[in-house]
Protein backbone atom coordinates (compact mmCIF):
# COMPACT_ATOMS: atom_id res chain seq x y z
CA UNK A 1 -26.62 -2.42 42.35
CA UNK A 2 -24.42 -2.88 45.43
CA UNK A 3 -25.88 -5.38 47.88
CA UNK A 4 -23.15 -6.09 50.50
CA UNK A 5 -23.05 -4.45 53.76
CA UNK A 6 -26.39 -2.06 52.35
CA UNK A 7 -24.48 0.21 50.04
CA UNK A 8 -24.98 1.67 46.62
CA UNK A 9 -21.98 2.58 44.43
CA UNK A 10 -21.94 6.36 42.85
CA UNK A 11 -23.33 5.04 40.05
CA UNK A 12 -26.37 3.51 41.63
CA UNK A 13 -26.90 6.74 43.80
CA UNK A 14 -26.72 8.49 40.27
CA UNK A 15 -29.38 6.33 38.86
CA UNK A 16 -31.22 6.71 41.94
CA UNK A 17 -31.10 10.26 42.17
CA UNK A 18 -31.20 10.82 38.42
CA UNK A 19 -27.70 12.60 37.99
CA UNK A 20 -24.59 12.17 36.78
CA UNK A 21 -21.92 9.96 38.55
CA UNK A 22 -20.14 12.58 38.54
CA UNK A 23 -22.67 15.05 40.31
CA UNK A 24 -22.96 12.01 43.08
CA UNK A 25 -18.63 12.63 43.44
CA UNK A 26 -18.84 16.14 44.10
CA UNK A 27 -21.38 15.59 46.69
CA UNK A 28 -19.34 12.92 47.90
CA UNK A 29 -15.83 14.54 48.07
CA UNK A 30 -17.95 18.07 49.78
CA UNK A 31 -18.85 16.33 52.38
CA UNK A 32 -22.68 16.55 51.88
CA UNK A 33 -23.29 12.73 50.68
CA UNK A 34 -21.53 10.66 53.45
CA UNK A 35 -20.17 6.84 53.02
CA UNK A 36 -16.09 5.76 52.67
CA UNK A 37 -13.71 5.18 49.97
CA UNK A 38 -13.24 1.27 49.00
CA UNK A 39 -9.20 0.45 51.25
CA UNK A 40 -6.71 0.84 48.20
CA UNK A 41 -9.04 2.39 45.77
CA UNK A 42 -11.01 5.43 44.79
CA UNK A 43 -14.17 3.68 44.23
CA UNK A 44 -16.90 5.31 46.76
CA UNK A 45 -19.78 3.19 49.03
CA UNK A 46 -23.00 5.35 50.09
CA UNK A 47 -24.70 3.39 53.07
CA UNK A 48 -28.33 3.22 52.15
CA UNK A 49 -29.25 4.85 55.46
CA UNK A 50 -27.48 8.08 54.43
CA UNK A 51 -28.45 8.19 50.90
CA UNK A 52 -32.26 8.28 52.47
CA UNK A 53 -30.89 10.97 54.81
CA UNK A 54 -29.25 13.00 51.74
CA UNK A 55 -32.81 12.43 49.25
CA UNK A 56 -35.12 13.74 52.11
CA UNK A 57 -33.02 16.48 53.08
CA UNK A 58 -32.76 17.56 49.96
CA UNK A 59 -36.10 17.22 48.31
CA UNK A 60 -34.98 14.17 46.21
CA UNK A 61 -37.86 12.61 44.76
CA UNK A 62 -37.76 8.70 46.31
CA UNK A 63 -39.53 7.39 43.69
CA UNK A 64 -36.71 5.96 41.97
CA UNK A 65 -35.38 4.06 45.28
CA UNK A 66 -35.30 0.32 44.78
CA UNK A 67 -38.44 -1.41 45.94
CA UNK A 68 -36.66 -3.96 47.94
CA UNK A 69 -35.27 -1.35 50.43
CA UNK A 70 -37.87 -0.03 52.63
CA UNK A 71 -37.44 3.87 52.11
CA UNK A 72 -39.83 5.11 54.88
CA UNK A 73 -37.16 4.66 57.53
């Protein structure tokens, strides 16, 4: 997983959120998942602040959330 800077890559946010990278794109490029593109690349970043934001909003199960992040804020 992503550690610099406190972001997950649309692949961990898929793991996390048990979809498909794809799925975690879509929100991404909707607007509903926010982060920022990687300067000269597609590749996304989802702060972990606003993946929390996105999981409780949306009645994602946090179970899956990596125990060294503390999820209750």
């Amino acid at each position: 997983m992503a550690k610099a800077n406190n972001v997950f890559t649309t692949g961990d946010v898929a793991r996390i959120c048990n979809v498909a990278t794809r799925t975690v794109c879509i929100w991404f490029d909707k607007g509903l998942l926010k982060g920022y593109r990687i300067p000269g690349g597609k590749d996304r970043r989802i702060p972990i602040t606003e993946l929390k934001r996105f999981m409780k909003a949306n009645k994602i199960p946090m179970d899956s959330f990596p125990p060294e992040h503390d999820i209750e804020h």
